[in-house]
PDB file of N, CA and C in Angstrom:
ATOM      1  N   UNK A   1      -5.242   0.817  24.480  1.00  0.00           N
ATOM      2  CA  UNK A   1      -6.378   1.455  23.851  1.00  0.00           C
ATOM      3  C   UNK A   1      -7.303   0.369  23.316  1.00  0.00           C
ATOM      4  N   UNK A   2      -8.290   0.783  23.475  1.00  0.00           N
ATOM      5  CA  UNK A   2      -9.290  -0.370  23.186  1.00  0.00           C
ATOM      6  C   UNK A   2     -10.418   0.171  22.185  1.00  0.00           C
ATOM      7  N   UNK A   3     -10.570  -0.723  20.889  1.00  0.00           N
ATOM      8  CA  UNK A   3     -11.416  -0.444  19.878  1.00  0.00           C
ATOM      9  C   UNK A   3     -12.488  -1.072  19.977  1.00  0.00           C
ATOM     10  N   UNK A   4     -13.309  -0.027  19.505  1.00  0.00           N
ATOM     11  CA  UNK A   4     -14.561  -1.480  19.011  1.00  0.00           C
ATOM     12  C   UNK A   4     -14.866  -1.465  17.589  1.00  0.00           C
ATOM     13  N   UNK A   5     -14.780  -2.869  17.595  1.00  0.00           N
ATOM     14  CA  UNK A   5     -14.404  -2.753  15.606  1.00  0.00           C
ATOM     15  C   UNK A   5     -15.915  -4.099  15.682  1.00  0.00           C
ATOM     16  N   UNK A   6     -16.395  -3.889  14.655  1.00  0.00           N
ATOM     17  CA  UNK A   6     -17.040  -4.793  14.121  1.00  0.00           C
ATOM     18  C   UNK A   6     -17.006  -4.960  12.445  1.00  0.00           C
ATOM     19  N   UNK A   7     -17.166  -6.207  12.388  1.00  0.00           N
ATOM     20  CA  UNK A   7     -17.160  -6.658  10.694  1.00  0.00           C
ATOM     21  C   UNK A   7     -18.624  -7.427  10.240  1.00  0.00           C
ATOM     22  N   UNK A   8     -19.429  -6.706   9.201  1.00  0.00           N
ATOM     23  CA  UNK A   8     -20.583  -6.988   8.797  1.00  0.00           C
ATOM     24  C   UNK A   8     -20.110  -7.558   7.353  1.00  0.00           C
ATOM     25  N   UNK A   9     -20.393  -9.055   7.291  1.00  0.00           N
ATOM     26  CA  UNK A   9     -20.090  -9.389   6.188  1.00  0.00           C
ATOM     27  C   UNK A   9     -21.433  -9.858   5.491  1.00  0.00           C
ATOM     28  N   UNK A  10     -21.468  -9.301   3.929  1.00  0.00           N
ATOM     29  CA  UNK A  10     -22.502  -9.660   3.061  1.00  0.00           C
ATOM     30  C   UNK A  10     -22.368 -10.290   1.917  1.00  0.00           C
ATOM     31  N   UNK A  11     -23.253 -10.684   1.240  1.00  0.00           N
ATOM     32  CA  UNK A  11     -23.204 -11.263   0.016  1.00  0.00           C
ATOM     33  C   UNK A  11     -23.511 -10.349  -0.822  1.00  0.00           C
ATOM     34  N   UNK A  12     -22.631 -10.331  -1.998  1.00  0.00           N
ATOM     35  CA  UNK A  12     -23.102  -9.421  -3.189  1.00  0.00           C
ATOM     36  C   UNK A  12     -24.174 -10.023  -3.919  1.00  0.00           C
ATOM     37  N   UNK A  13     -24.489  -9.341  -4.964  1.00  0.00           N
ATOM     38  CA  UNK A  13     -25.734 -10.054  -5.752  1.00  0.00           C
ATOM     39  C   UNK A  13     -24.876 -10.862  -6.648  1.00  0.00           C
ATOM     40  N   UNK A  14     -25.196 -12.131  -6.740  1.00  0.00           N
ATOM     41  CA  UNK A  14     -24.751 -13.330  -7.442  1.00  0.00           C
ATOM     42  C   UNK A  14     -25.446 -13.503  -8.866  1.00  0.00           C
ATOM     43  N   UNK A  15     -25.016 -13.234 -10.148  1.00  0.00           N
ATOM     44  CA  UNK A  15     -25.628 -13.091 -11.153  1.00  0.00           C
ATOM     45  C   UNK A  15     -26.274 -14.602 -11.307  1.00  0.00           C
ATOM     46  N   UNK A  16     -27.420 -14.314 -11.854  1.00  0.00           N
ATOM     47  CA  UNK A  16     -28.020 -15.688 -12.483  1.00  0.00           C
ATOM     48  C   UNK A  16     -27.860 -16.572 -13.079  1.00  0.00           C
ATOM     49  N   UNK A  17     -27.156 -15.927 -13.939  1.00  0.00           N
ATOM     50  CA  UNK A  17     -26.550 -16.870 -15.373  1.00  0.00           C
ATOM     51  C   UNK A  17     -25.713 -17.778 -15.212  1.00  0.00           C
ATOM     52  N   UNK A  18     -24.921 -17.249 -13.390  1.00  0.00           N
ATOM     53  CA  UNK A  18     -23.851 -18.209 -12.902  1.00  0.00           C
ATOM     54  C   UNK A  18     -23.851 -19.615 -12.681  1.00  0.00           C
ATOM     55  N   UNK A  19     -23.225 -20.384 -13.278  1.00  0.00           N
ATOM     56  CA  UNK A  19     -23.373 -21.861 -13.200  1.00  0.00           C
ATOM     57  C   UNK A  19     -22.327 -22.214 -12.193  1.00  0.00           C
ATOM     58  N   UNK A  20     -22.953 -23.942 -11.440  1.00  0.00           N
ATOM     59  CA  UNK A  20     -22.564 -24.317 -10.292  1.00  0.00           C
ATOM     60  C   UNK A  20     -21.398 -25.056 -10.547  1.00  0.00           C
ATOM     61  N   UNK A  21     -20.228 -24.664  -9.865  1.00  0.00           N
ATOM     62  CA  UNK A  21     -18.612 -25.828 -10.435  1.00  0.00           C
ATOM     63  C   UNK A  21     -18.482 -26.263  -9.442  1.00  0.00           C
ATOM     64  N   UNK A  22     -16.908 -26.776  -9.387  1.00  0.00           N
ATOM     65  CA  UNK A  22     -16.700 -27.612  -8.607  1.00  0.00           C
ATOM     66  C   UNK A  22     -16.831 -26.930  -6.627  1.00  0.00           C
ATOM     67  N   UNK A  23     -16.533 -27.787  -5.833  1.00  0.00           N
ATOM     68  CA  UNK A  23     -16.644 -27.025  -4.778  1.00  0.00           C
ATOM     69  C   UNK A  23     -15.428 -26.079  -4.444  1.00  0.00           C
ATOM     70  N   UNK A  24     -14.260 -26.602  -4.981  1.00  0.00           N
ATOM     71  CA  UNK A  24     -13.104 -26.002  -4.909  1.00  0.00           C
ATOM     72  C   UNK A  24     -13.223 -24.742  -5.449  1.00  0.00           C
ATOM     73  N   UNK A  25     -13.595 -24.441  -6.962  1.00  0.00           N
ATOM     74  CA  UNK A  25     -13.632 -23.374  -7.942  1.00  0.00           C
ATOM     75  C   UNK A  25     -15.025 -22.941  -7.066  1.00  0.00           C
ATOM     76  N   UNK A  26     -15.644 -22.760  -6.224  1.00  0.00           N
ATOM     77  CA  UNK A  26     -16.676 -22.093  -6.002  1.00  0.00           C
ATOM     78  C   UNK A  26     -15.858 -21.532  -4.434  1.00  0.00           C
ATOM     79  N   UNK A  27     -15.591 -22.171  -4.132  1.00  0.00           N
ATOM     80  CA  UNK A  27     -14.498 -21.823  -2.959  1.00  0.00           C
ATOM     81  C   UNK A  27     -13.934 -20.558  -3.343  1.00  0.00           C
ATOM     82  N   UNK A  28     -12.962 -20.699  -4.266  1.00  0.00           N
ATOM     83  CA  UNK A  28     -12.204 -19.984  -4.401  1.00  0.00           C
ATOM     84  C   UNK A  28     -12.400 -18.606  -5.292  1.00  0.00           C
ATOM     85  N   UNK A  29     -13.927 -18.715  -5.855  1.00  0.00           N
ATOM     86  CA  UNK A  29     -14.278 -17.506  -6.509  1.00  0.00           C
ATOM     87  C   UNK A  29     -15.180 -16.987  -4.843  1.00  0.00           C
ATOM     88  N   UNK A  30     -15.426 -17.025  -3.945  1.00  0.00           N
ATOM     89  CA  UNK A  30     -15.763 -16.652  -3.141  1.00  0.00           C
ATOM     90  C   UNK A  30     -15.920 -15.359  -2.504  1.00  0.00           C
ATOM     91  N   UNK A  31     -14.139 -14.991  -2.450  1.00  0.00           N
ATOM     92  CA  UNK A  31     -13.851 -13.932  -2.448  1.00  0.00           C
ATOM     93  C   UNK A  31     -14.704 -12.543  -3.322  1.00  0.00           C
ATOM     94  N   UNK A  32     -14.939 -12.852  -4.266  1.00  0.00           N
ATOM     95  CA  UNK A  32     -15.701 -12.034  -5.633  1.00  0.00           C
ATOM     96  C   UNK A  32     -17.069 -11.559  -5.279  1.00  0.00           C
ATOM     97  N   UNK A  33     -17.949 -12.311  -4.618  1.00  0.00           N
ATOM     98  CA  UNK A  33     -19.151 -12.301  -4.241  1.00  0.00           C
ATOM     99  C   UNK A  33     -19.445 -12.226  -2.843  1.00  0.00           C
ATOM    100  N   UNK A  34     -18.317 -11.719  -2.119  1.00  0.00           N
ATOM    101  CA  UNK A  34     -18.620 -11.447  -0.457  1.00  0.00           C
ATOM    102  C   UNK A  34     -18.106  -9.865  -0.659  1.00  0.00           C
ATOM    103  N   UNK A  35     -18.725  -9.049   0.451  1.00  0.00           N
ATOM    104  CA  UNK A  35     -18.453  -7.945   0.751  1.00  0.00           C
ATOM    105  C   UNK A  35     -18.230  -7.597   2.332  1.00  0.00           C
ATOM    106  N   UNK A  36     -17.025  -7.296   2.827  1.00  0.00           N
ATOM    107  CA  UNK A  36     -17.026  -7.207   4.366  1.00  0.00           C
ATOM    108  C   UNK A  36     -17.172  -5.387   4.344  1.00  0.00           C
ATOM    109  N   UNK A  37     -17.778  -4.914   5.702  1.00  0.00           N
ATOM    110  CA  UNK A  37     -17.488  -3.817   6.102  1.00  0.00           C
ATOM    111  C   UNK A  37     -17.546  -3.919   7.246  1.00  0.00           C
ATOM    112  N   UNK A  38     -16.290  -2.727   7.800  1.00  0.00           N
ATOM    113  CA  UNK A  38     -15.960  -2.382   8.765  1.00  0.00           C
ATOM    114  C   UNK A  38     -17.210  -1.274   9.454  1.00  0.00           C
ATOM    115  N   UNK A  39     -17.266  -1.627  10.923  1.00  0.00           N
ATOM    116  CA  UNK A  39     -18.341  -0.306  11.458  1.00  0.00           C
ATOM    117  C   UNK A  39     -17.591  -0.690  12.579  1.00  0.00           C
ATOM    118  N   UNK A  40     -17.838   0.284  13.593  1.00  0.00           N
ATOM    119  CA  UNK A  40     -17.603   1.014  14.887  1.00  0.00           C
ATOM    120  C   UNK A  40     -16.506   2.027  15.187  1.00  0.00           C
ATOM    121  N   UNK A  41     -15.785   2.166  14.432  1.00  0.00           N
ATOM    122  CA  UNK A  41     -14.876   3.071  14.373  1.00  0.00           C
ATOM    123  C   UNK A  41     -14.589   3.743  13.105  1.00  0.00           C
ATOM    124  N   UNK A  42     -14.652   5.228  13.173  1.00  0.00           N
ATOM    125  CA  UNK A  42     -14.182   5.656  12.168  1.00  0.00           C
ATOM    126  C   UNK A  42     -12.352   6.346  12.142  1.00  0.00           C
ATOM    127  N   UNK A  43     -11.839   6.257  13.008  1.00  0.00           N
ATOM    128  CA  UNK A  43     -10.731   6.262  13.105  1.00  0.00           C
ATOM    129  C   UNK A  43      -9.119   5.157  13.588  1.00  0.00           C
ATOM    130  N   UNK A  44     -10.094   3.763  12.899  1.00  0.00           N
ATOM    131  CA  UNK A  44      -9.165   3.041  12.662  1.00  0.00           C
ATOM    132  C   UNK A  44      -8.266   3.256  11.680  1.00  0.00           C
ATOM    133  N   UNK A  45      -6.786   2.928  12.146  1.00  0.00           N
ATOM    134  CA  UNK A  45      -6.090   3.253  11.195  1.00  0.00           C
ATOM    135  C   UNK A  45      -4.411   2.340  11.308  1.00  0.00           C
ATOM    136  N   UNK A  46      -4.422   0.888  10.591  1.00  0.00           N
ATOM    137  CA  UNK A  46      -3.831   0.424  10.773  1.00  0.00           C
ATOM    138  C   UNK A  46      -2.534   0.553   9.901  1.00  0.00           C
ATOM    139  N   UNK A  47      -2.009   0.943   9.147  1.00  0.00           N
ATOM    140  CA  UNK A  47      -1.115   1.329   8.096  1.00  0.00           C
ATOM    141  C   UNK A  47      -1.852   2.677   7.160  1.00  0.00           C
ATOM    142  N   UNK A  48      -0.756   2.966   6.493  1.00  0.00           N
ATOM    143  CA  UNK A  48      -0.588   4.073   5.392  1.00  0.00           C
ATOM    144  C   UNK A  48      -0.491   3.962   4.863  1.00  0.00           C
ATOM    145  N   UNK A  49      -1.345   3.913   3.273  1.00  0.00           N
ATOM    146  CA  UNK A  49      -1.364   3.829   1.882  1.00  0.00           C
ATOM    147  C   UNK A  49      -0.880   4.815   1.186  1.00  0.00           C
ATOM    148  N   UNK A  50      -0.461   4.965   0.116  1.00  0.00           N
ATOM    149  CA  UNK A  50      -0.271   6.287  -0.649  1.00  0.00           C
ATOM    150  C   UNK A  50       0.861   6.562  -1.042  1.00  0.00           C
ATOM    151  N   UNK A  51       1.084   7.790  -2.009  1.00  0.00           N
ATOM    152  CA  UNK A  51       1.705   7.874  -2.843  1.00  0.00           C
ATOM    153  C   UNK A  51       2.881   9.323  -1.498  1.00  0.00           C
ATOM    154  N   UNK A  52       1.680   9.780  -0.929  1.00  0.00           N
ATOM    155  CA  UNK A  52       2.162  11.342  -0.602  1.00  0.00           C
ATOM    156  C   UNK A  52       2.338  10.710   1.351  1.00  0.00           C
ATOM    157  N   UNK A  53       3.390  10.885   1.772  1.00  0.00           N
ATOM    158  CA  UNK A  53       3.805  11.170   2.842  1.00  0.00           C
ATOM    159  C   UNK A  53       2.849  11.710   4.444  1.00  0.00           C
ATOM    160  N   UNK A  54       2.470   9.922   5.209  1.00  0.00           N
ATOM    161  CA  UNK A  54       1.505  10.317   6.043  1.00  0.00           C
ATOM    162  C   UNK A  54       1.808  11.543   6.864  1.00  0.00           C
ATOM    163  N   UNK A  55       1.056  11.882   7.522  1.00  0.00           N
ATOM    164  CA  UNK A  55       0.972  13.138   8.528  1.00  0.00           C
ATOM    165  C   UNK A  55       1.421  12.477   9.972  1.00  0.00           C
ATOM    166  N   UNK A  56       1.958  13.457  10.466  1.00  0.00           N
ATOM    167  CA  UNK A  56       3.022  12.965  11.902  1.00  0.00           C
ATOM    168  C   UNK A  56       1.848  12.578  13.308  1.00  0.00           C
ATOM    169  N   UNK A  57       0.623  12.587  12.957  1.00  0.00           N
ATOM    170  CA  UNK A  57      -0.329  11.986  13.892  1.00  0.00           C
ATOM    171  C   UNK A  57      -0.360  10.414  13.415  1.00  0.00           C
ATOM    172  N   UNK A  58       0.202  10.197  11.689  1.00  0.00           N
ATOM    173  CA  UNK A  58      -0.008   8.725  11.665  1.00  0.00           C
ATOM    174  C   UNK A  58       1.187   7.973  11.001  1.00  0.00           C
ATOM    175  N   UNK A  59       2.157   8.418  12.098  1.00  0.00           N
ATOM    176  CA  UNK A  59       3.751   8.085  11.928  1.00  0.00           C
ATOM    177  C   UNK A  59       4.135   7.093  12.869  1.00  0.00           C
ATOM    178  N   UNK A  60       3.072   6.722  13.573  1.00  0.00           N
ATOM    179  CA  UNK A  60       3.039   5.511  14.278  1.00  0.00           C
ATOM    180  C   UNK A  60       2.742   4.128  13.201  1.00  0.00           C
ATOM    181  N   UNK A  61       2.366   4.433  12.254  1.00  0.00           N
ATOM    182  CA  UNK A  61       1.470   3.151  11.427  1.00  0.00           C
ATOM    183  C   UNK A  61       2.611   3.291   9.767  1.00  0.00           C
ATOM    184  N   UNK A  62       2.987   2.086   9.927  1.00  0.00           N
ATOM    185  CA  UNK A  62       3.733   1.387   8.414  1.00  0.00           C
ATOM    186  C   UNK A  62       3.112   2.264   7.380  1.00  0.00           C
ATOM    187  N   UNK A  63       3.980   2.409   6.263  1.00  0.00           N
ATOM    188  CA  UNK A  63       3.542   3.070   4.953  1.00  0.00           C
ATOM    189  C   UNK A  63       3.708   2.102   4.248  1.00  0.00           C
ATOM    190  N   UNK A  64       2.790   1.822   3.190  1.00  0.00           N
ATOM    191  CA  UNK A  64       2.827   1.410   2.168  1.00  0.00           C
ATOM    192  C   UNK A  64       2.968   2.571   0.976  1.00  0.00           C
ATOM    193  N   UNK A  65       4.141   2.718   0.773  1.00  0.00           N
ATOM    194  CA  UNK A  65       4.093   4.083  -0.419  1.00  0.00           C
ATOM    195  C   UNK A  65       3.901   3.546  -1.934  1.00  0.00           C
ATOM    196  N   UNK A  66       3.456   4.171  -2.578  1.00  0.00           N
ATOM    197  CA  UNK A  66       2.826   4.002  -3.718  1.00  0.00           C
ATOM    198  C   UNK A  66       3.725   4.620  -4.753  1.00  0.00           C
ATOM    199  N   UNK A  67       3.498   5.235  -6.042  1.00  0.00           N
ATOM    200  CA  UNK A  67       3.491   5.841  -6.589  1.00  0.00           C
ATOM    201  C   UNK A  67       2.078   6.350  -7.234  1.00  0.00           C
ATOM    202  N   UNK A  68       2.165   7.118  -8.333  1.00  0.00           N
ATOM    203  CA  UNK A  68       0.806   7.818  -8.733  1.00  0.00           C
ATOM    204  C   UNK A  68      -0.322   7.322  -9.409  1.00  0.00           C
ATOM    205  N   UNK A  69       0.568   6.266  -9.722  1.00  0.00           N
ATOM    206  CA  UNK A  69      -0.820   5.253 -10.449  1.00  0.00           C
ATOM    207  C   UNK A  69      -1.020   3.952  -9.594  1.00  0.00           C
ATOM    208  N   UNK A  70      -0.575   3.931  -8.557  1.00  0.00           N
ATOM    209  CA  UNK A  70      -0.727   2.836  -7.352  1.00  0.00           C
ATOM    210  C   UNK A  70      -0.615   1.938  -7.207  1.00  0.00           C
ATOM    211  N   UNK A  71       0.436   1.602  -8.088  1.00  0.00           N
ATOM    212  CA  UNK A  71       1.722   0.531  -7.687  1.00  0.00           C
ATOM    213  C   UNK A  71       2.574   1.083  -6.460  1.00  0.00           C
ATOM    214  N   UNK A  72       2.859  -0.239  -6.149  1.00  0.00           N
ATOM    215  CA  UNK A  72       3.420   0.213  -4.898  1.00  0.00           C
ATOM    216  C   UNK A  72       5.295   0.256  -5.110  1.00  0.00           C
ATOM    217  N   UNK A  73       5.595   1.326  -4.164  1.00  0.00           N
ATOM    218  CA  UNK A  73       7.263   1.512  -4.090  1.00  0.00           C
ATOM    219  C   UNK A  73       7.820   0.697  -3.403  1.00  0.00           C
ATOM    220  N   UNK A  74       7.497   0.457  -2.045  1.00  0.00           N
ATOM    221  CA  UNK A  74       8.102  -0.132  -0.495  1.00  0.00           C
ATOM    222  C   UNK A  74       7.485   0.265   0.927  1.00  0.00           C
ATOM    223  N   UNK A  75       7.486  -0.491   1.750  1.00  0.00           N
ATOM    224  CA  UNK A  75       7.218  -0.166   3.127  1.00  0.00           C
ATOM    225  C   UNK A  75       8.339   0.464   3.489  1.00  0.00           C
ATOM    226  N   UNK A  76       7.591   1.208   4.432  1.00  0.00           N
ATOM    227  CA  UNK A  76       8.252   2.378   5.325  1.00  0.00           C
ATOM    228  C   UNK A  76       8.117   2.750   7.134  1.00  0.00           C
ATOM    229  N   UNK A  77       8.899   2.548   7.707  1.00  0.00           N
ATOM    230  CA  UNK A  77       8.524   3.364   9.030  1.00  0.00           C
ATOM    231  C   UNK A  77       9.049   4.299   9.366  1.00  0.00           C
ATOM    232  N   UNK A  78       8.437   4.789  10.158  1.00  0.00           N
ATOM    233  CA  UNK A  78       9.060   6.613  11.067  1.00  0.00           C
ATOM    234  C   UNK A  78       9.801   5.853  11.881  1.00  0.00           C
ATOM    235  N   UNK A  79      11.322   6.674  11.989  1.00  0.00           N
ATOM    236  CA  UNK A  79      12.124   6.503  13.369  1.00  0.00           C
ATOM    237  C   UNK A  79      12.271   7.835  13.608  1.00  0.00           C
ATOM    238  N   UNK A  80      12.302   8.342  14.636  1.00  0.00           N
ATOM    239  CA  UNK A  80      12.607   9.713  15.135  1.00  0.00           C
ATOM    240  C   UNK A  80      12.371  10.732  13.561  1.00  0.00           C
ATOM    241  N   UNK A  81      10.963  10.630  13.307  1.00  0.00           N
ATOM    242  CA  UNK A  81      10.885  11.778  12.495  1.00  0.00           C
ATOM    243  C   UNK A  81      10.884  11.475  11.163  1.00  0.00           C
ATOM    244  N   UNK A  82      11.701  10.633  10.557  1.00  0.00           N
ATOM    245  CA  UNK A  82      12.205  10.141   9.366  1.00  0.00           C
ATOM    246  C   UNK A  82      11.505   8.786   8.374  1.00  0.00           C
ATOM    247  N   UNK A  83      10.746   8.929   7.598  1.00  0.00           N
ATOM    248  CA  UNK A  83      10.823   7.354   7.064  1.00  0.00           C
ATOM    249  C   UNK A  83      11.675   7.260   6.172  1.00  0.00           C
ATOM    250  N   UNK A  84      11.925   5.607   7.002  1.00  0.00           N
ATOM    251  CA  UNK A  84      12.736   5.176   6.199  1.00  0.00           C
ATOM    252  C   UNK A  84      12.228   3.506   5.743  1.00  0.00           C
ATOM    253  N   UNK A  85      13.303   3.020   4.043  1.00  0.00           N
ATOM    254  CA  UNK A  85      12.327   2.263   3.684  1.00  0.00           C
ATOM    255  C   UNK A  85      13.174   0.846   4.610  1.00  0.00           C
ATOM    256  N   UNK A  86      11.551  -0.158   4.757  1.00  0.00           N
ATOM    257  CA  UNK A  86      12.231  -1.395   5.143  1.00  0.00           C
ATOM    258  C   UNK A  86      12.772  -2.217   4.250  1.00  0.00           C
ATOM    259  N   UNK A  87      13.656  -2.541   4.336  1.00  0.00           N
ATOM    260  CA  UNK A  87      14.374  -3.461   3.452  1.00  0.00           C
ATOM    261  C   UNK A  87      13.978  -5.273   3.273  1.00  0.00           C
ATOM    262  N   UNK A  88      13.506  -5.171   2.061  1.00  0.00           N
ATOM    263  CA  UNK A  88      13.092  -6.670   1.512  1.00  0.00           C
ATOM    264  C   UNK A  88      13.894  -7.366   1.495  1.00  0.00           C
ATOM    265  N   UNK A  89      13.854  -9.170   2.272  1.00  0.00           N
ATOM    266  CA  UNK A  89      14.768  -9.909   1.808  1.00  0.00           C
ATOM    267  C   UNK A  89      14.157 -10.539   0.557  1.00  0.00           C
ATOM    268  N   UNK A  90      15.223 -11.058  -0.301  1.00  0.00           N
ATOM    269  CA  UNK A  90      14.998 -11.749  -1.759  1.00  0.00           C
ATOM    270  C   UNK A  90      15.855 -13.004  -1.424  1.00  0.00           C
TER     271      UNK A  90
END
């Protein structure tokens, strides 16, 4: 199956007041002041977030289960019907 995904990445508005540091610390606040979005597909769907139990059209794709305030519980996959959780090594 073949997607067409594109990624439009922007700059947020960079407050003024912001003063210039090192290149490293500007590096690394970077993240903060970029915005990516996804376009060409609206039915990408690479994993499962959430608290509540995906639907069996998206039992192909890893769960990330949550709880209700969205911390997360554990990953999960469907085997024949069932998730079950993957087990973390420590």
């Amino acid at each position: 199956m073949a997607l067409n995904l594109n990624l439009r990445l922007s700059s947020m508005n960079v407050p003024n007041w912001l003063k210039h540091k090192t290149r490293a610390e500007e590096i690394e606040e970077l993240p903060d002041y970029l915005q990516v979005e996804m376009t060409g597909t609206s039915s990408l769907s690479l994993i499962n977030i959430g608290p509540t139990q995906p639907s069996p059209d998206n039992s192909v794709y890893p769960w990330l289960k949550t709880n209700a305030t969205g911390a997360p519980v554990g990953w999960y996959i469907c085997v024949n019907g069932v998730w079950t959780i993957v087990p973390v090594a420590t």
